[in-house]
C-alpha atoms as a PDB file:
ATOM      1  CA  UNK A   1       0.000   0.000   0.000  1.00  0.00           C
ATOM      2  CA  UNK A   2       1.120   3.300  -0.829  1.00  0.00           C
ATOM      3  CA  UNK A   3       0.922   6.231   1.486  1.00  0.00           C
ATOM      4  CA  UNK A   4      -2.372   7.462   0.604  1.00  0.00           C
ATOM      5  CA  UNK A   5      -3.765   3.820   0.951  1.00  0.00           C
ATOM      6  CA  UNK A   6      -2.310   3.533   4.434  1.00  0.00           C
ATOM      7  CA  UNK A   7      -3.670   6.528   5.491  1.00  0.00           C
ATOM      8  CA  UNK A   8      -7.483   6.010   4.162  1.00  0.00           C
ATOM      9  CA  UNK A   9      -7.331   2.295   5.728  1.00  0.00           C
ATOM     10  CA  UNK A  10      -5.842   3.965   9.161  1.00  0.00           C
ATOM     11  CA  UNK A  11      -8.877   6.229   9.459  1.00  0.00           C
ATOM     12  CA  UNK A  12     -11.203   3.682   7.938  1.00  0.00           C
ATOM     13  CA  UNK A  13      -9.955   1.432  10.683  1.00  0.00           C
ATOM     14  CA  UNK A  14     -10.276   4.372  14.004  1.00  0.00           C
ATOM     15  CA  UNK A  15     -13.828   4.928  12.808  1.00  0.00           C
ATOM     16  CA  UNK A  16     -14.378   0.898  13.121  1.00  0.00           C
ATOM     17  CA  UNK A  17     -12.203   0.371  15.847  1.00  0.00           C
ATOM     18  CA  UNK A  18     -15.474  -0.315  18.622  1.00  0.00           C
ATOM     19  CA  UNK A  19     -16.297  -2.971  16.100  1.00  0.00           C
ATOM     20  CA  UNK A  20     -12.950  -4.741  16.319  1.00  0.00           C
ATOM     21  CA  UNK A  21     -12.500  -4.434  19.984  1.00  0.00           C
ATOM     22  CA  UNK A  22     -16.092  -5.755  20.151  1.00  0.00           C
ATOM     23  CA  UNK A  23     -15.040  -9.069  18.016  1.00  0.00           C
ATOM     24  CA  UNK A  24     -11.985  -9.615  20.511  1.00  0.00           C
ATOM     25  CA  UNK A  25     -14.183  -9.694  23.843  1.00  0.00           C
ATOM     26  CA  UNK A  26     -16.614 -11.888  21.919  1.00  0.00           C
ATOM     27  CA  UNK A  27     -13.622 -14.152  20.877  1.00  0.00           C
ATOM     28  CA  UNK A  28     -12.578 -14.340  24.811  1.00  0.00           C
ATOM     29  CA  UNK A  29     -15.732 -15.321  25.938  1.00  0.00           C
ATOM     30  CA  UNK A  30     -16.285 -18.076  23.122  1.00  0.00           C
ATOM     31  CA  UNK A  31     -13.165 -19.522  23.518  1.00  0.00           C
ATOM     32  CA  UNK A  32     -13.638 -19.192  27.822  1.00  0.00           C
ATOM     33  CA  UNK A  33     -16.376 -21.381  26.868  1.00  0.00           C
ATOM     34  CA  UNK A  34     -15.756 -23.978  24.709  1.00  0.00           C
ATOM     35  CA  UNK A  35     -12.433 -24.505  26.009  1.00  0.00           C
ATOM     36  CA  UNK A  36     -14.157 -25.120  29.605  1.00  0.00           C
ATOM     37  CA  UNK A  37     -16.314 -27.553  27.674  1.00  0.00           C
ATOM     38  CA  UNK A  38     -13.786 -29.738  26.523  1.00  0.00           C
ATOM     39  CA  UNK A  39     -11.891 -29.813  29.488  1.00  0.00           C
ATOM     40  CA  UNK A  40      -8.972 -27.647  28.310  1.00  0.00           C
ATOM     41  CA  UNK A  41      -6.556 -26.587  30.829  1.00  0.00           C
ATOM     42  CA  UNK A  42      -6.088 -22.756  30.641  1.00  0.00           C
ATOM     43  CA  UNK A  43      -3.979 -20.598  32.517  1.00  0.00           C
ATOM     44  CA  UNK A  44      -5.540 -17.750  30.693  1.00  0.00           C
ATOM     45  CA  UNK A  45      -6.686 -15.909  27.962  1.00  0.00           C
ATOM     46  CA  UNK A  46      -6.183 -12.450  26.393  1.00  0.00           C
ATOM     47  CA  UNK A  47      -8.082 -10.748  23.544  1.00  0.00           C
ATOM     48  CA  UNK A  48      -7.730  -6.885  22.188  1.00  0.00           C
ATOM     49  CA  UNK A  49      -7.869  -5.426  18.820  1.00  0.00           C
ATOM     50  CA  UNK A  50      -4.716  -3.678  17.562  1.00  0.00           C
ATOM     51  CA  UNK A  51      -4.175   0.020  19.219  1.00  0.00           C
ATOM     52  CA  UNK A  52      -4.641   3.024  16.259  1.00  0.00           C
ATOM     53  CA  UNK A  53      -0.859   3.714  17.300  1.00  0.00           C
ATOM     54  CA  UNK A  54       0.299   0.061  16.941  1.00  0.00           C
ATOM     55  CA  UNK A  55      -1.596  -0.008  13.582  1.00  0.00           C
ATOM     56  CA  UNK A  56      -0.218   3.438  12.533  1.00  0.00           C
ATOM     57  CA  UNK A  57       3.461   1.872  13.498  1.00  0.00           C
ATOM     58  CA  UNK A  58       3.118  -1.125  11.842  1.00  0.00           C
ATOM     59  CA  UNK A  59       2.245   0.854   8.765  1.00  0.00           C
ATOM     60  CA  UNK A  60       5.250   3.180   8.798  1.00  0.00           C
ATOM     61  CA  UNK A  61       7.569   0.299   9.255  1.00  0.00           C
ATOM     62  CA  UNK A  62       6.154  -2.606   7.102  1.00  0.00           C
ATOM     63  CA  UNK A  63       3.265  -0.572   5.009  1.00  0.00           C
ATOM     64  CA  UNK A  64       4.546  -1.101   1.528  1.00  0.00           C
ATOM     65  CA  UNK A  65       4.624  -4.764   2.007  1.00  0.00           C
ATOM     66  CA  UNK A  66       0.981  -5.170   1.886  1.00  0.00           C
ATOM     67  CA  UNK A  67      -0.731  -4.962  -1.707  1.00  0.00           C
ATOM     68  CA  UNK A  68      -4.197  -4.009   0.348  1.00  0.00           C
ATOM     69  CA  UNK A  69      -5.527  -3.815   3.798  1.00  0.00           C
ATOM     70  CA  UNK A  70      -6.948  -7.104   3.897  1.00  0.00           C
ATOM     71  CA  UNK A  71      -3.697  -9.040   3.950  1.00  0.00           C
ATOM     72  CA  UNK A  72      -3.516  -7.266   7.520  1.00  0.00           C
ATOM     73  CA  UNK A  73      -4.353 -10.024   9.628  1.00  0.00           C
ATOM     74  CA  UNK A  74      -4.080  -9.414  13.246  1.00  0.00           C
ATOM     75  CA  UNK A  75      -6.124  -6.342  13.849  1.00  0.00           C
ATOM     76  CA  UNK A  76      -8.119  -8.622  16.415  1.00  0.00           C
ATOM     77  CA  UNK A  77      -5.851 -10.829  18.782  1.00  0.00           C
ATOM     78  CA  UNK A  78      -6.453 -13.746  20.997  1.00  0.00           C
ATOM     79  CA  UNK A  79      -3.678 -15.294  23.480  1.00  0.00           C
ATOM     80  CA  UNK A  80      -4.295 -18.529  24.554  1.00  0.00           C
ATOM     81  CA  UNK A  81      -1.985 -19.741  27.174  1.00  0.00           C
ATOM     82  CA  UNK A  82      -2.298 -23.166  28.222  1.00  0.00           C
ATOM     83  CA  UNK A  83      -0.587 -25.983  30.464  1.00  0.00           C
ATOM     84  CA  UNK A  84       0.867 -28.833  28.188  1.00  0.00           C
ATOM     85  CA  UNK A  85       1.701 -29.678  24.725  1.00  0.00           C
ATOM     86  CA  UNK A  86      -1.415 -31.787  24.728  1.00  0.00           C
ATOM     87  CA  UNK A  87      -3.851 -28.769  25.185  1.00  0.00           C
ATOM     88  CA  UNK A  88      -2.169 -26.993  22.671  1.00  0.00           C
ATOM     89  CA  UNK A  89      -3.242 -30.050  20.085  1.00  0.00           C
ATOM     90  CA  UNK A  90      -6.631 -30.325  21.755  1.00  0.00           C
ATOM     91  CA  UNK A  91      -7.338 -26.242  21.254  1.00  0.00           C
ATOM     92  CA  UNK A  92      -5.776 -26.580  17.643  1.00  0.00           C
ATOM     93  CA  UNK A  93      -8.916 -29.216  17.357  1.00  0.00           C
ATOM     94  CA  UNK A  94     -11.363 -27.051  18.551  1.00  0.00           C
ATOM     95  CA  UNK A  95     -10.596 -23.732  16.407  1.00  0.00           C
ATOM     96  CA  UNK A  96     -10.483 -26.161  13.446  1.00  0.00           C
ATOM     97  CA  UNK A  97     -13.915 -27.246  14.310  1.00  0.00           C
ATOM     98  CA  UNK A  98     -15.404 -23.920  15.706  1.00  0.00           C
ATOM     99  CA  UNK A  99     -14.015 -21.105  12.984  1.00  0.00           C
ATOM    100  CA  UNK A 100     -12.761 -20.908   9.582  1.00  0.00           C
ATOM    101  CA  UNK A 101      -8.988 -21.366   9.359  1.00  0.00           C
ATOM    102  CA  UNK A 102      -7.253 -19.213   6.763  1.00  0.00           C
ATOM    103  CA  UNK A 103      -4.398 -21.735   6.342  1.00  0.00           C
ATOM    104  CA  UNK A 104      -2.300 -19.673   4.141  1.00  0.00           C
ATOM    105  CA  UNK A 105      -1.484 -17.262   6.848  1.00  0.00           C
ATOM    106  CA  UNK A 106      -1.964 -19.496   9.847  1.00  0.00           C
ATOM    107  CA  UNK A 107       1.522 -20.224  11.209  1.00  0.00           C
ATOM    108  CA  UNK A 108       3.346 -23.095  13.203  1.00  0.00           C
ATOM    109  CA  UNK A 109       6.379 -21.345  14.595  1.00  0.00           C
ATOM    110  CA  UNK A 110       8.243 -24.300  15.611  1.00  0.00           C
ATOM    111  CA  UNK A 111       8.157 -25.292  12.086  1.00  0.00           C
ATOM    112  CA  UNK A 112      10.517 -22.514  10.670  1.00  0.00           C
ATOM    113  CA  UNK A 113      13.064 -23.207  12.920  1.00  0.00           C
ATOM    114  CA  UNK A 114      15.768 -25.530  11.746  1.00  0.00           C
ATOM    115  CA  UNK A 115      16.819 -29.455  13.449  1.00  0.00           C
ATOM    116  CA  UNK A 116      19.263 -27.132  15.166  1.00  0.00           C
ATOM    117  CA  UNK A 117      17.811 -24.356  16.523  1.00  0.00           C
ATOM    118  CA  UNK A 118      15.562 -22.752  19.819  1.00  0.00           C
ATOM    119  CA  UNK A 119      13.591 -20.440  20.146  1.00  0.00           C
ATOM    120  CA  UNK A 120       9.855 -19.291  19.826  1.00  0.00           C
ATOM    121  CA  UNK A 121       6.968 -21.883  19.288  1.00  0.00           C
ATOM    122  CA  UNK A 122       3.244 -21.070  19.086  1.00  0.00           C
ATOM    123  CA  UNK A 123       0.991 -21.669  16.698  1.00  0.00           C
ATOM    124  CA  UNK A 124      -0.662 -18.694  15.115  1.00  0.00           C
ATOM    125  CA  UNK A 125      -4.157 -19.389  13.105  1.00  0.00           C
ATOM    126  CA  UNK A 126      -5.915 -16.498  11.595  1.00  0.00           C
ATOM    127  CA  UNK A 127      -9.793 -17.430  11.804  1.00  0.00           C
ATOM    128  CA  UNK A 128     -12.970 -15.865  10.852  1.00  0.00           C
ATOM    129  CA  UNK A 129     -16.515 -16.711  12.085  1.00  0.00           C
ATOM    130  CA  UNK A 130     -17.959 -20.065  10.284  1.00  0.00           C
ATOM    131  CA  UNK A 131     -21.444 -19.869   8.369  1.00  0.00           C
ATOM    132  CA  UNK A 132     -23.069 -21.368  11.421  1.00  0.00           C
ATOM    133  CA  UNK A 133     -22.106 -18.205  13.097  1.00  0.00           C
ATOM    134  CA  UNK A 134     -22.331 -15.930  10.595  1.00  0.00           C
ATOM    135  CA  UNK A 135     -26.006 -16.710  10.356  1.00  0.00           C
ATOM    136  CA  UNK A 136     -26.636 -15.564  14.116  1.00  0.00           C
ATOM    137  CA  UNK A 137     -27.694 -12.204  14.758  1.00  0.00           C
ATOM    138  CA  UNK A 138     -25.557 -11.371  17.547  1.00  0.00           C
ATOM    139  CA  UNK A 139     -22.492 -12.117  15.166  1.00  0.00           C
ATOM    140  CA  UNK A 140     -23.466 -10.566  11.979  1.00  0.00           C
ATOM    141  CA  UNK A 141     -21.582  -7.278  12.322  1.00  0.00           C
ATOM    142  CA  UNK A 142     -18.334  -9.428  11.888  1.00  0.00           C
ATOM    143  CA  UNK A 143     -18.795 -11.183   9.281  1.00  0.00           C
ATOM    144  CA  UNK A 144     -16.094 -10.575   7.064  1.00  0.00           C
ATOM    145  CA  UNK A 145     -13.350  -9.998  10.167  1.00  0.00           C
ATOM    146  CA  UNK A 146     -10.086 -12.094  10.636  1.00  0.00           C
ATOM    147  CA  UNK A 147      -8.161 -12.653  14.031  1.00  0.00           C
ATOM    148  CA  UNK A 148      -4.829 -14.066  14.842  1.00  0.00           C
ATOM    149  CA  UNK A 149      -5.334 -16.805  17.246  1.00  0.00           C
ATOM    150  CA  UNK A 150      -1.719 -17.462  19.173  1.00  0.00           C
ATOM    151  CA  UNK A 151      -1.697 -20.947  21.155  1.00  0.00           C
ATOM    152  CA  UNK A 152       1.415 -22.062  23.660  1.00  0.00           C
ATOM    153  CA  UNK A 153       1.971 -23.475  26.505  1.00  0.00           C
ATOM    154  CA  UNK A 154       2.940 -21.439  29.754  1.00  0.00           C
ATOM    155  CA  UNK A 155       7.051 -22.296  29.325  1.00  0.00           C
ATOM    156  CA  UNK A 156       6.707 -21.316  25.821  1.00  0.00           C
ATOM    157  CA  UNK A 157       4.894 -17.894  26.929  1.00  0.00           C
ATOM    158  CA  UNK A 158       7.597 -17.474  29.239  1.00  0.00           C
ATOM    159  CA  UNK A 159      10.255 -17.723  26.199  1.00  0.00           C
ATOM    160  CA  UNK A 160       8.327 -15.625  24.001  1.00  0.00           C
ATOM    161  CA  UNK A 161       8.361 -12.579  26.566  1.00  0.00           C
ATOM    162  CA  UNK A 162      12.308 -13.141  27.068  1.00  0.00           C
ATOM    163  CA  UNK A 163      12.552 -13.166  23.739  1.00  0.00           C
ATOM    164  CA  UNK A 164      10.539  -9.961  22.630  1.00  0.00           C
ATOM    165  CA  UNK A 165      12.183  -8.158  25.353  1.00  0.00           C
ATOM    166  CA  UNK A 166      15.497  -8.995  24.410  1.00  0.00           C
ATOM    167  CA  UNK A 167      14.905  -8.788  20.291  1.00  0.00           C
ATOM    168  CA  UNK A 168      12.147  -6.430  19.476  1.00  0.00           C
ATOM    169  CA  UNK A 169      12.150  -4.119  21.888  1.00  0.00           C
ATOM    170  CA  UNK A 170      15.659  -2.714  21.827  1.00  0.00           C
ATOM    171  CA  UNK A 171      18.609  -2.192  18.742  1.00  0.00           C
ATOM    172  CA  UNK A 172      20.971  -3.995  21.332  1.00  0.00           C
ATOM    173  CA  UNK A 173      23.015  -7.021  19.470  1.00  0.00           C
ATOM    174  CA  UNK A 174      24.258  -9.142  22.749  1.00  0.00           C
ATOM    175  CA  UNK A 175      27.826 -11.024  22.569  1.00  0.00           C
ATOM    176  CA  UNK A 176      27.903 -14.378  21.204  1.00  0.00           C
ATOM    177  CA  UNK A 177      28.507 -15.924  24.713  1.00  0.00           C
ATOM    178  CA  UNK A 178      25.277 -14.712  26.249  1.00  0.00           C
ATOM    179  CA  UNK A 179      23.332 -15.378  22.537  1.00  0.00           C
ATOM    180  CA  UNK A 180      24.725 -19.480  23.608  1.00  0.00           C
ATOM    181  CA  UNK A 181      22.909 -18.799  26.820  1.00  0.00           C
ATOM    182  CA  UNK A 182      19.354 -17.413  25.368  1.00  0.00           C
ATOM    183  CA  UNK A 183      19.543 -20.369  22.994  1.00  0.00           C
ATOM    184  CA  UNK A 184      20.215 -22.958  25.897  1.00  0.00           C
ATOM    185  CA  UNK A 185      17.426 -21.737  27.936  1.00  0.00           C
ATOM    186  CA  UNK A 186      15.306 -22.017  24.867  1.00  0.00           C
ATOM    187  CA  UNK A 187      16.464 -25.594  24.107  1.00  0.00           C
ATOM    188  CA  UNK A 188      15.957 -25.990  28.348  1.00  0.00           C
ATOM    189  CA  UNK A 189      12.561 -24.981  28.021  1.00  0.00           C
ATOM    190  CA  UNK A 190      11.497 -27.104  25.138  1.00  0.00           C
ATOM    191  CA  UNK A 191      12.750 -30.198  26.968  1.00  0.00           C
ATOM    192  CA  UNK A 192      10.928 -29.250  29.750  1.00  0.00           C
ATOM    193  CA  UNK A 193       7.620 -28.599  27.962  1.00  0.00           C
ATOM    194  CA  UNK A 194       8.189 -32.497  26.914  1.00  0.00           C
ATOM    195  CA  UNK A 195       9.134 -33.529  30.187  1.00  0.00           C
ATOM    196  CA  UNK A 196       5.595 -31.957  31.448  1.00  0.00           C
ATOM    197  CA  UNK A 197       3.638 -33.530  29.088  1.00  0.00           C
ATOM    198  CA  UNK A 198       5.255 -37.039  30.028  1.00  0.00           C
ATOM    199  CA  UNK A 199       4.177 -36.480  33.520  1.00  0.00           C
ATOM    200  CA  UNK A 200       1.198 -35.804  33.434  1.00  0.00           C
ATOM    201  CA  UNK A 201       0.379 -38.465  30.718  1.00  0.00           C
ATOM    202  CA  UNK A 202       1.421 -40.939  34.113  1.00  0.00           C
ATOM    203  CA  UNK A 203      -0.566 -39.057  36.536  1.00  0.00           C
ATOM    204  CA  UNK A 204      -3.446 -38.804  33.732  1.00  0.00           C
ATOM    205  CA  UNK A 205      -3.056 -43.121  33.827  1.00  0.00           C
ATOM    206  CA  UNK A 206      -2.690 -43.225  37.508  1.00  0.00           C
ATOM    207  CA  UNK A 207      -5.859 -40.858  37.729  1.00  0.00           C
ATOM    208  CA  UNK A 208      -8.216 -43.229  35.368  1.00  0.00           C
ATOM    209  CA  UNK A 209      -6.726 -46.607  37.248  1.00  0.00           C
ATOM    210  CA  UNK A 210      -8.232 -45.225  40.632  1.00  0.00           C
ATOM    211  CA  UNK A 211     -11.618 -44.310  39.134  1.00  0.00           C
ATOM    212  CA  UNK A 212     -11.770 -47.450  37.608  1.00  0.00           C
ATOM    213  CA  UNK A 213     -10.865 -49.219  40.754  1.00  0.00           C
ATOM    214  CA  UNK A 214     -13.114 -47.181  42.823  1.00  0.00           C
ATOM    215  CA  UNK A 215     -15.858 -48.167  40.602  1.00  0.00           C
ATOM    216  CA  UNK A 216     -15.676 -51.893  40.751  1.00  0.00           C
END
């Protein structure tokens, strides 16, 4: 987009803006609830649409990228932050089933890193409401809107907020000894992630033998 573009979407946008904060609170609460349903262990979940400053900065810096406003994808975002790798592949599940997935945008972070490398995983899917949706009143005023869904685990949350501190938020390049360091509490993390899950797949067995035993 060239200037003039990004400066008719930018007030197109601040006039709509109620809209798009609207469509991230009624995100929250759907996915409050149909997480809860399926017995998805949350530690919590954050919604907002993009600032009119964060949207006028990401214009200056990466504006002329973008052929037209709708390959902007994130003006609506939802965190979900959840307990173990297993409720991360439950939740994918459920936004498969619940939305429409725009798969050519929707990223898997831990994919584009190499057999060698740490660093940031979470799976980003931008979604829109699905026709069942779409159909109900209450939801009609966003037909047509896209949100970028991020999904990791609480040690993977952790990382990311190291890591955007450390990478986006400053011009600082650190020495290659404490870069080593970053990368092995990344790689730390990961195995611990995995070493979580593997626990409480025994407790989850232990768990079901007792109910079953109690039951006889």
């Amino acid at each position: 987009m060239n200037k003039s573009e990004q400066k008719e979407f930018l007030s197109k946008y601040s006039k709509n803006y109620s809209t798009y904060n609207n469509f991230a609170v009624e995100l929250k609460g759907i996915f409050e609830k149909i997480l809860t349903m399926n017995a998805v262990h949350v530690a919590h979940i954050e919604a907002r649409a993009k600032t009119i400053e964060s949207l006028q900065g990401k214009l200056d810096k990466k504006g002329k990228k973008y052929n037209s406003p709708s390959e902007i994808t994130d003006l609506v975002g939802v965190r979900i932050v959840v307990y173990s790798l297993d409720d991360i592949d439950v939740t994918e599940k459920i936004i498969r089933r619940e939305f429409s997935v725009d798969e050519v945008n929707s990223i898997d972070k831990g994919k584009e890193l190499s057999v060698k490398e740490f660093g940031y995983l979470s799976k980003h899917f931008i979604i829109s409401l699905n026709q069942e949706r779409e159909h109900l009143t209450e939801y009609s005023k966003y037909v047509g809107l896209k949100a970028e869904v991020q999904v990791r685990t609480i040690l993977q949350h952790a990382w990311a907020a190291i890591e955007h501190k450390l990478k986006y938020k400053s011009n600082i390049e650190l020495p290659d000894e404490q870069k080593r360091e970053l990368n092995s509490i990344a790689a730390s993390l990961e195995s611990n992630d995995k070493s979580f899950k593997r626990i409480l797949d025994v407790y989850n067995e232990i768990y079901e033998q007792k109910l079953n035993n109690e039951s006889k």
